[in-house]
PDB file of N, CA and C in Angstrom:
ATOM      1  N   UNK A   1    -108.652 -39.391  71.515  1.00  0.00           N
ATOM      2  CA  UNK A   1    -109.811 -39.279  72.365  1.00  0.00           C
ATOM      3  C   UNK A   1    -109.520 -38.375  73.547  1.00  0.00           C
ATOM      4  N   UNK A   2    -110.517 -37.770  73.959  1.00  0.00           N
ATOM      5  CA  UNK A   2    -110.366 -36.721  74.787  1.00  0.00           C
ATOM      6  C   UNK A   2    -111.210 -36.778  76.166  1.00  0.00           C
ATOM      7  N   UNK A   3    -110.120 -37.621  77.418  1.00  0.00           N
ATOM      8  CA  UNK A   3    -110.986 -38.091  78.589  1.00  0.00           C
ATOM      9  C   UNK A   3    -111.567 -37.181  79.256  1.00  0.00           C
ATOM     10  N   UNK A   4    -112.905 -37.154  79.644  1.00  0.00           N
ATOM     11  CA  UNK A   4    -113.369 -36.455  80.648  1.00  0.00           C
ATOM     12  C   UNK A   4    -113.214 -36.703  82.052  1.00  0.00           C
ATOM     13  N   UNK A   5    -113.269 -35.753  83.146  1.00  0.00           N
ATOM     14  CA  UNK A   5    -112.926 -36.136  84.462  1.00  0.00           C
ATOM     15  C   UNK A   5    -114.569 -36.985  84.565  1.00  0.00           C
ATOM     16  N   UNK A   6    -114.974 -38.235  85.375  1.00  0.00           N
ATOM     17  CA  UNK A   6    -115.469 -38.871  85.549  1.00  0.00           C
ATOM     18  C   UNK A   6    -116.044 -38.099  86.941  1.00  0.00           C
ATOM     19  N   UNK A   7    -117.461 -37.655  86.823  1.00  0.00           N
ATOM     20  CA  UNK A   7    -118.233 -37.490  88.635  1.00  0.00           C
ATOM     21  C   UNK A   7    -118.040 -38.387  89.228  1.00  0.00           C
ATOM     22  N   UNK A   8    -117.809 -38.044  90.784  1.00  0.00           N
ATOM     23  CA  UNK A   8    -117.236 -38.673  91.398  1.00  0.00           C
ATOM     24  C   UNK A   8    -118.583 -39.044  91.923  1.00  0.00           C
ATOM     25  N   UNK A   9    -119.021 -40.603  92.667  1.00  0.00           N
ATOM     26  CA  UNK A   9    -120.362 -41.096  92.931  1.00  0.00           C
ATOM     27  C   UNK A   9    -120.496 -40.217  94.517  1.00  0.00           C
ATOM     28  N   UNK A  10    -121.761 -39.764  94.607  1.00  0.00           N
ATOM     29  CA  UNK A  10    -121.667 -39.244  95.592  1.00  0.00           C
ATOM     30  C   UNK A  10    -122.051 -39.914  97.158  1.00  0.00           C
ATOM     31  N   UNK A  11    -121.365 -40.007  98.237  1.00  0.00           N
ATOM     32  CA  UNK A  11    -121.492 -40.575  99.194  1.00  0.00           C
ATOM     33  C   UNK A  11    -122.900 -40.040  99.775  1.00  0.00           C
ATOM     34  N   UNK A  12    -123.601 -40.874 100.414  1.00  0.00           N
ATOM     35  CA  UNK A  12    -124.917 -40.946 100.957  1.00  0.00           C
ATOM     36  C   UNK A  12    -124.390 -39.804 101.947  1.00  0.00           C
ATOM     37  N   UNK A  13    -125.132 -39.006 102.405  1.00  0.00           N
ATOM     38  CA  UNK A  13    -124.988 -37.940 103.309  1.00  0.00           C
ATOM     39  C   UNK A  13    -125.682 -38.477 104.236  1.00  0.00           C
ATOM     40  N   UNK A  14    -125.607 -38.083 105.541  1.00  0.00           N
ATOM     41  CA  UNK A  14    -126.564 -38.531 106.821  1.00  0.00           C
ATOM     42  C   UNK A  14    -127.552 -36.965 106.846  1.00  0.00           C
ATOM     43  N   UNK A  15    -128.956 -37.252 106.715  1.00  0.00           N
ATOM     44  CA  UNK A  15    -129.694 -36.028 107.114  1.00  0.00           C
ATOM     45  C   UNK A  15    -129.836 -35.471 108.268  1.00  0.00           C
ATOM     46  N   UNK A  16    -129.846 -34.050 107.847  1.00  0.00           N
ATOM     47  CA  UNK A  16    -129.822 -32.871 108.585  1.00  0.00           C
ATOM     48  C   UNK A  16    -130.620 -33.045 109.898  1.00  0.00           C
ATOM     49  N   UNK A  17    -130.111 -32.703 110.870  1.00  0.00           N
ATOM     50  CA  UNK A  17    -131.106 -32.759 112.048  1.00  0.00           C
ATOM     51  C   UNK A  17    -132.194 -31.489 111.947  1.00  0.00           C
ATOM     52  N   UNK A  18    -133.650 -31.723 112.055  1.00  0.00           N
ATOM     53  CA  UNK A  18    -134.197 -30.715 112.213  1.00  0.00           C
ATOM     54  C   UNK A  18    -133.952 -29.436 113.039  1.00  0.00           C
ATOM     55  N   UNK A  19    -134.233 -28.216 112.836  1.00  0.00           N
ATOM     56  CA  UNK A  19    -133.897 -27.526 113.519  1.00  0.00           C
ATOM     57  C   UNK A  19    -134.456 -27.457 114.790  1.00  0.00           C
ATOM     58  N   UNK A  20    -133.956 -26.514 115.662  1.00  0.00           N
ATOM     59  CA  UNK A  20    -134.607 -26.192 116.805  1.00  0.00           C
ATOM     60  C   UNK A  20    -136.487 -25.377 116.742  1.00  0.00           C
ATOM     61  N   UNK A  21    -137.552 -25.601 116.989  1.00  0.00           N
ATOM     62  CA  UNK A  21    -138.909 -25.176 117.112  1.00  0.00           C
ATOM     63  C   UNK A  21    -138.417 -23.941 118.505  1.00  0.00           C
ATOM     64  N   UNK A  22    -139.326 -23.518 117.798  1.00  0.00           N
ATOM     65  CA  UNK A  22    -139.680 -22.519 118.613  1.00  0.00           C
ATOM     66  C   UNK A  22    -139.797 -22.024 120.282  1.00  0.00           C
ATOM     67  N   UNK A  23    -140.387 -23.230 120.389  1.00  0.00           N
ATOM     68  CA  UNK A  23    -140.756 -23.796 121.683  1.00  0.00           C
ATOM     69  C   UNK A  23    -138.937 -24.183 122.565  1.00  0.00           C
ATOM     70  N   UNK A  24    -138.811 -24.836 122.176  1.00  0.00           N
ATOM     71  CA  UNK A  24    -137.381 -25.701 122.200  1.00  0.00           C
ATOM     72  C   UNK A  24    -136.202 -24.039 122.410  1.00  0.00           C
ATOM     73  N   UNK A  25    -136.347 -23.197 121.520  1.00  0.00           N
ATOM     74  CA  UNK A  25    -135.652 -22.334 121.473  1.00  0.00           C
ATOM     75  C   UNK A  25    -135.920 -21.454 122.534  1.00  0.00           C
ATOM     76  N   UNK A  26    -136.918 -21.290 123.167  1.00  0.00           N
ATOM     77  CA  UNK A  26    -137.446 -20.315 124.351  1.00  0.00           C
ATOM     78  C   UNK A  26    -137.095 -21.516 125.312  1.00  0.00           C
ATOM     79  N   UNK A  27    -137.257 -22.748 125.677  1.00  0.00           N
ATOM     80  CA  UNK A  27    -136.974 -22.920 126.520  1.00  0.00           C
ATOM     81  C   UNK A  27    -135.630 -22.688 126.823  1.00  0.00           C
ATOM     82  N   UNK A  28    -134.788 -22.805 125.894  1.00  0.00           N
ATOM     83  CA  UNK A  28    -133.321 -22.730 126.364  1.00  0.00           C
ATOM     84  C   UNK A  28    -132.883 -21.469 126.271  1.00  0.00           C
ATOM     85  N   UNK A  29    -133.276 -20.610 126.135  1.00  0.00           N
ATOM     86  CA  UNK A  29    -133.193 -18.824 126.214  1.00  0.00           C
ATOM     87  C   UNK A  29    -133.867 -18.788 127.919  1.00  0.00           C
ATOM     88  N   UNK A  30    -134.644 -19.039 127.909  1.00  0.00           N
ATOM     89  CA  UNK A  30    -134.916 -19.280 129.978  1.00  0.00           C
ATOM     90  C   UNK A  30    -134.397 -20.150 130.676  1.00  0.00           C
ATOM     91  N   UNK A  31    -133.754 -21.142 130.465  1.00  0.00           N
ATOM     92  CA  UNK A  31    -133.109 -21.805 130.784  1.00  0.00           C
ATOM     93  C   UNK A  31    -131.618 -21.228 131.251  1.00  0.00           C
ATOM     94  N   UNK A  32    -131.245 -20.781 129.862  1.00  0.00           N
ATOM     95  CA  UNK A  32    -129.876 -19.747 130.054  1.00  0.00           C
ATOM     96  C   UNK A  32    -130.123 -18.465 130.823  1.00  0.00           C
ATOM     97  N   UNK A  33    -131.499 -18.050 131.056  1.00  0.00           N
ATOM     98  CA  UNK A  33    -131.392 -16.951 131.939  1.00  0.00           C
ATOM     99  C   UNK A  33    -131.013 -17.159 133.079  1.00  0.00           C
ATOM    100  N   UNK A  34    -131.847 -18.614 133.976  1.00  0.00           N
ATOM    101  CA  UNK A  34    -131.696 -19.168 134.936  1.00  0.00           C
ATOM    102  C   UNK A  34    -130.301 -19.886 135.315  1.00  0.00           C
ATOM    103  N   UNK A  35    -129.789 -19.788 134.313  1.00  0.00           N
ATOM    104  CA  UNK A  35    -128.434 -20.753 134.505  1.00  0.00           C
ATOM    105  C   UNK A  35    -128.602 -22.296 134.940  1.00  0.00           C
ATOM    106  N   UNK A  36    -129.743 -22.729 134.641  1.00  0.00           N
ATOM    107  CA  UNK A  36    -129.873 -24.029 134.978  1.00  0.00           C
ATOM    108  C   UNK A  36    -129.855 -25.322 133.657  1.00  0.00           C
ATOM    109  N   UNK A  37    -129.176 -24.777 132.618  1.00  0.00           N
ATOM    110  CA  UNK A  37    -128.742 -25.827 130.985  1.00  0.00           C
ATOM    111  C   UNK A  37    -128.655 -26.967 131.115  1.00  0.00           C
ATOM    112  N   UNK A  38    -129.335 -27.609 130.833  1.00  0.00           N
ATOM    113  CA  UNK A  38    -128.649 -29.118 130.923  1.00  0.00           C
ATOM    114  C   UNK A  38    -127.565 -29.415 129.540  1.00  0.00           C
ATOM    115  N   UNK A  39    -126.631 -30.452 130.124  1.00  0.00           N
ATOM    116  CA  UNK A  39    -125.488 -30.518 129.145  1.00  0.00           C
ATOM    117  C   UNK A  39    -125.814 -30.899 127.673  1.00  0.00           C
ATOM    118  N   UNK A  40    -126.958 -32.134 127.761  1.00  0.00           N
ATOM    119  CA  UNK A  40    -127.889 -32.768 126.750  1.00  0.00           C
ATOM    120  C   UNK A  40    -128.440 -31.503 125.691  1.00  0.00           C
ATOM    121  N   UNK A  41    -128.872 -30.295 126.548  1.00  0.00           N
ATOM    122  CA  UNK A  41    -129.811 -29.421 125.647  1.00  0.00           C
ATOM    123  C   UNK A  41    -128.993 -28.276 124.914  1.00  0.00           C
ATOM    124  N   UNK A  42    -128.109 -27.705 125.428  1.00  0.00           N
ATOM    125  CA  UNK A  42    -126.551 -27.425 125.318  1.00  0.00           C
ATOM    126  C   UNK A  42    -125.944 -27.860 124.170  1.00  0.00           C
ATOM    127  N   UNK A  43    -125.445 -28.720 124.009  1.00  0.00           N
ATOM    128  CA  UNK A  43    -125.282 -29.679 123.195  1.00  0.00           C
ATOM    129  C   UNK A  43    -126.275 -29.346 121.833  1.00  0.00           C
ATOM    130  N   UNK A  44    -127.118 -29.836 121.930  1.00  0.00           N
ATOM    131  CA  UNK A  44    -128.511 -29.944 120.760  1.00  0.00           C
ATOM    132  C   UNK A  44    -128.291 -28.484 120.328  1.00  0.00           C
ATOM    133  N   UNK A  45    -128.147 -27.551 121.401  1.00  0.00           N
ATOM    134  CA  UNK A  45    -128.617 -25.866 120.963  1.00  0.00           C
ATOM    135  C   UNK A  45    -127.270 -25.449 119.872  1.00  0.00           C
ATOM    136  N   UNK A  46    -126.253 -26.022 120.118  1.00  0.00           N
ATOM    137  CA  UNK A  46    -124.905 -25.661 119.149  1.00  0.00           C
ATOM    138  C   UNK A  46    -124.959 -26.446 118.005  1.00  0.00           C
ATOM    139  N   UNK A  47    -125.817 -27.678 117.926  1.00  0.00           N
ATOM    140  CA  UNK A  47    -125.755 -28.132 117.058  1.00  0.00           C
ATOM    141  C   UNK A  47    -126.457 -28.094 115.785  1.00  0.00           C
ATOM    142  N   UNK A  48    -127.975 -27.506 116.494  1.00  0.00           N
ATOM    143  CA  UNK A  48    -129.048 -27.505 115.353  1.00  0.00           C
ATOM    144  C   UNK A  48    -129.491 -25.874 116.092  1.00  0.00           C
ATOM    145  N   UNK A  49    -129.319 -25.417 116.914  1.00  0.00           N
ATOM    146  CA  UNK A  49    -130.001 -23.866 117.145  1.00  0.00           C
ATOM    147  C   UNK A  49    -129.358 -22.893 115.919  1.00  0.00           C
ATOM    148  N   UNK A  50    -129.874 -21.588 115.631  1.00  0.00           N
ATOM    149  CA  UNK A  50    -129.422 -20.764 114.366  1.00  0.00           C
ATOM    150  C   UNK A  50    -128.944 -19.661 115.416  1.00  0.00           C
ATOM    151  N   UNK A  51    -127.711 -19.024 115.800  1.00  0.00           N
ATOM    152  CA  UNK A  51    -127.643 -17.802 116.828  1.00  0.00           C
ATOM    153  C   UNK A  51    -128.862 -16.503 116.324  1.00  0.00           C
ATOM    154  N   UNK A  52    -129.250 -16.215 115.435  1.00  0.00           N
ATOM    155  CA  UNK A  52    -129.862 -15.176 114.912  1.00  0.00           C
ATOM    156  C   UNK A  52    -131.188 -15.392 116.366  1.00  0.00           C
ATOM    157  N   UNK A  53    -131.641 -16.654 116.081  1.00  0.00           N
ATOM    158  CA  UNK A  53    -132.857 -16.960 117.075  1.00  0.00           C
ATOM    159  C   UNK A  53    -132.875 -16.636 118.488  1.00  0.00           C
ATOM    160  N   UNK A  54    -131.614 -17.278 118.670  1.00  0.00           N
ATOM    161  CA  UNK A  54    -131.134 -17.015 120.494  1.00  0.00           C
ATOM    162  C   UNK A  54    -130.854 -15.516 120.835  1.00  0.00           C
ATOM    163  N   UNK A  55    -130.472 -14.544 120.046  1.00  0.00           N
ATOM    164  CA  UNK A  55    -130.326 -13.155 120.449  1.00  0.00           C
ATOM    165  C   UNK A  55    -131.716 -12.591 120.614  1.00  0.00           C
ATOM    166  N   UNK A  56    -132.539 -12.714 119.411  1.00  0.00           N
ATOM    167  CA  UNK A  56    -133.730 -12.539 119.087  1.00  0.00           C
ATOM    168  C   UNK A  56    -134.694 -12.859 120.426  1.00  0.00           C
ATOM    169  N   UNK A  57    -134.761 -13.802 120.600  1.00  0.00           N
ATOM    170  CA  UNK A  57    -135.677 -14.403 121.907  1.00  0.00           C
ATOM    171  C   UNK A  57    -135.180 -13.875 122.986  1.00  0.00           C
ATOM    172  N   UNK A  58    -133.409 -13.932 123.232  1.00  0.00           N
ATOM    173  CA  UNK A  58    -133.068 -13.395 124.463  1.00  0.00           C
ATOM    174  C   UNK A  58    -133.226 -12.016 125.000  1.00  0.00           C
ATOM    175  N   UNK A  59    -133.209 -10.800 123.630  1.00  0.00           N
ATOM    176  CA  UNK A  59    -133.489  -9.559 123.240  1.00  0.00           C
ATOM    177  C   UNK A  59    -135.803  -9.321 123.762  1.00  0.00           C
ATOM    178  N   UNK A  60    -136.154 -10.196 123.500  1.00  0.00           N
ATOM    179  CA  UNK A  60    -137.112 -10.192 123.886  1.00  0.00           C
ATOM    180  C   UNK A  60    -137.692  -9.866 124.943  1.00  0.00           C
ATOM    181  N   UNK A  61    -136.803 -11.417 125.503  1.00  0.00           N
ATOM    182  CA  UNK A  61    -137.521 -12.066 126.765  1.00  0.00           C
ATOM    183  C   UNK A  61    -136.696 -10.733 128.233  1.00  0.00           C
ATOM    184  N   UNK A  62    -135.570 -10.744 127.680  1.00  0.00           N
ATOM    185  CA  UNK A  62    -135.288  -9.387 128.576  1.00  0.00           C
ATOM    186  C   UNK A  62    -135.845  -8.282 128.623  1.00  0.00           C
ATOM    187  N   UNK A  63    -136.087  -7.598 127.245  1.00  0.00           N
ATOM    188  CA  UNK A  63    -137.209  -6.170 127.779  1.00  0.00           C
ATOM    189  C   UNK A  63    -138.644  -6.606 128.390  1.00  0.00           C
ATOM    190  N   UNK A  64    -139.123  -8.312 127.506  1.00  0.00           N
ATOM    191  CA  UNK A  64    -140.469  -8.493 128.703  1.00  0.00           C
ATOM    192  C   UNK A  64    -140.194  -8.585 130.360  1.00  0.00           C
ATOM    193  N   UNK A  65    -139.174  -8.885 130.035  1.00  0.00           N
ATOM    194  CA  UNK A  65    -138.605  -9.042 132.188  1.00  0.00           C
ATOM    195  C   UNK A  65    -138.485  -7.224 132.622  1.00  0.00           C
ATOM    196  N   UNK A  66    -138.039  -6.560 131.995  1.00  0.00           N
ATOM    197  CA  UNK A  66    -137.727  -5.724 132.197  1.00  0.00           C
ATOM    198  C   UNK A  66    -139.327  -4.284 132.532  1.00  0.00           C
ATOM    199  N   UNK A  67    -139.881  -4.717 131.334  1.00  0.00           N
ATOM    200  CA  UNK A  67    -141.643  -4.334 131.265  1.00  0.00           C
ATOM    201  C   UNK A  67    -141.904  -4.664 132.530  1.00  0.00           C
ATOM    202  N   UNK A  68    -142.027  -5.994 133.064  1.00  0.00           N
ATOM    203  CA  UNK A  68    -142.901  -6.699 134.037  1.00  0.00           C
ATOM    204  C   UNK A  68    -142.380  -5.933 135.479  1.00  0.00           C
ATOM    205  N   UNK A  69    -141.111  -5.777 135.804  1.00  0.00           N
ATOM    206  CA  UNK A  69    -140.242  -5.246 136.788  1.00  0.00           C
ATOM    207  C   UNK A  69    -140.701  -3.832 137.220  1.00  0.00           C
ATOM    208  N   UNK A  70    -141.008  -3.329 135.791  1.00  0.00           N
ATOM    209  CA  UNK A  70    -141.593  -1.914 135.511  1.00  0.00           C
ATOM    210  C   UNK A  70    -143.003  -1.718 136.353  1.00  0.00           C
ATOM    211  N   UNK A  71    -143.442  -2.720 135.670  1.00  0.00           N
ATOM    212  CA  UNK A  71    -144.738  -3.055 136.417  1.00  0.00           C
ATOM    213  C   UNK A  71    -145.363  -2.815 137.722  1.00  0.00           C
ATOM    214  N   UNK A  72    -144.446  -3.874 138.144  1.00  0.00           N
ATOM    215  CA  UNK A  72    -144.745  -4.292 139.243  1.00  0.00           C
ATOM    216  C   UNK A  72    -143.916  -3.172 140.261  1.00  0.00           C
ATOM    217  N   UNK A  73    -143.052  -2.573 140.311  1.00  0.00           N
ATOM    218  CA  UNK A  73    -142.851  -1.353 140.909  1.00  0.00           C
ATOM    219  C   UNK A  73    -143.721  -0.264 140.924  1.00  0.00           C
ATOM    220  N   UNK A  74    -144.332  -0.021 139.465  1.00  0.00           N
ATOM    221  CA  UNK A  74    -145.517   0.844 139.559  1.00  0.00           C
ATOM    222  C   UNK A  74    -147.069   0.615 140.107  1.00  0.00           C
ATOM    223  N   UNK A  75    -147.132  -0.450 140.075  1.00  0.00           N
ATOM    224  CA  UNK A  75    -147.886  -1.612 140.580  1.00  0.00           C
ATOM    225  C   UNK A  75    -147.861  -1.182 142.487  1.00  0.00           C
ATOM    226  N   UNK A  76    -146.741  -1.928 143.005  1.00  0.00           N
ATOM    227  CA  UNK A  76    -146.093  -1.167 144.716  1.00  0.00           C
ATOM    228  C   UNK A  76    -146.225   0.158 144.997  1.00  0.00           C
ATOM    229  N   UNK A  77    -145.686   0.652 144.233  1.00  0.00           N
ATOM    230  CA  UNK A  77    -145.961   2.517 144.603  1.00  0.00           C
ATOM    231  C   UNK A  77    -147.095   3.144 144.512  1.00  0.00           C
ATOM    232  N   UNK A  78    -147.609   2.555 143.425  1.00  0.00           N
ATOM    233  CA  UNK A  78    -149.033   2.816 143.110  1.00  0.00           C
ATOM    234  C   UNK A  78    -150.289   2.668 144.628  1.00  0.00           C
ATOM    235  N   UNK A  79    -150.127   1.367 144.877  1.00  0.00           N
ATOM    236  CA  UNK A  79    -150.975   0.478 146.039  1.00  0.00           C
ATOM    237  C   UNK A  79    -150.208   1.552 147.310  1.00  0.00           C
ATOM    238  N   UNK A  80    -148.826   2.186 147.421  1.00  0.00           N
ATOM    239  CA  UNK A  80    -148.827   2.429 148.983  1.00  0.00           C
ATOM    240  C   UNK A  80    -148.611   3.840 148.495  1.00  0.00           C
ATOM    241  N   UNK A  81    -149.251   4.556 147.507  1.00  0.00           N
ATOM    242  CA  UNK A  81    -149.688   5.921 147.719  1.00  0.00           C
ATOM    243  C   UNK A  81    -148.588   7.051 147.367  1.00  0.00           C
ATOM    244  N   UNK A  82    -147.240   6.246 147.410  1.00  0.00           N
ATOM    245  CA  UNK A  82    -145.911   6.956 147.004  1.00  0.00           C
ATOM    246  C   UNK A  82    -146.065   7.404 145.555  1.00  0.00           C
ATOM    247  N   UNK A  83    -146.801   7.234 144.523  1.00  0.00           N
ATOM    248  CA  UNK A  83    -146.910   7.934 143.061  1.00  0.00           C
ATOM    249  C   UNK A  83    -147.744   8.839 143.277  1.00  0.00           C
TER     250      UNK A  83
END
């Protein structure tokens, strides 16, 4: 007779934590701009955040800061006649 290796029973896995939403992910991309993280959210972001997301949003949210800055300088110069 010719034993086969026997599957091994498989242990119950604990499920996946959902990922980080969207929402959740921008806050902690402004959060990290501000430097104000809490350790709790920190935490959560290494655990269930995807890095692809956090560059993505941070890549964003900086040229929108950067637009707005734009702005609002052209915005000032504009109003005191210097353009």
């Amino acid at each position: 007779m010719h034993d086969e290796p026997q599957p091994r029973p498989t242990e119950p896995q604990e499920p996946l934590p959902p990922p980080l939403t969207f929402w959740q992910t921008l806050h902690s991309v402004l959060a990290a701009a501000f430097g104000v993280q809490s350790g709790r959210n920190r935490t959560r972001d290494f655990s269930r955040g995807k890095p692809g997301h956090f560059i993505l949003l941070g890549v964003l949210c900086t040229a929108l800061f950067v637009l707005l800055l734009y702005g609002l300088v052209r915005l000032v110069l504009g109003l005191s006649g210097a353009a």
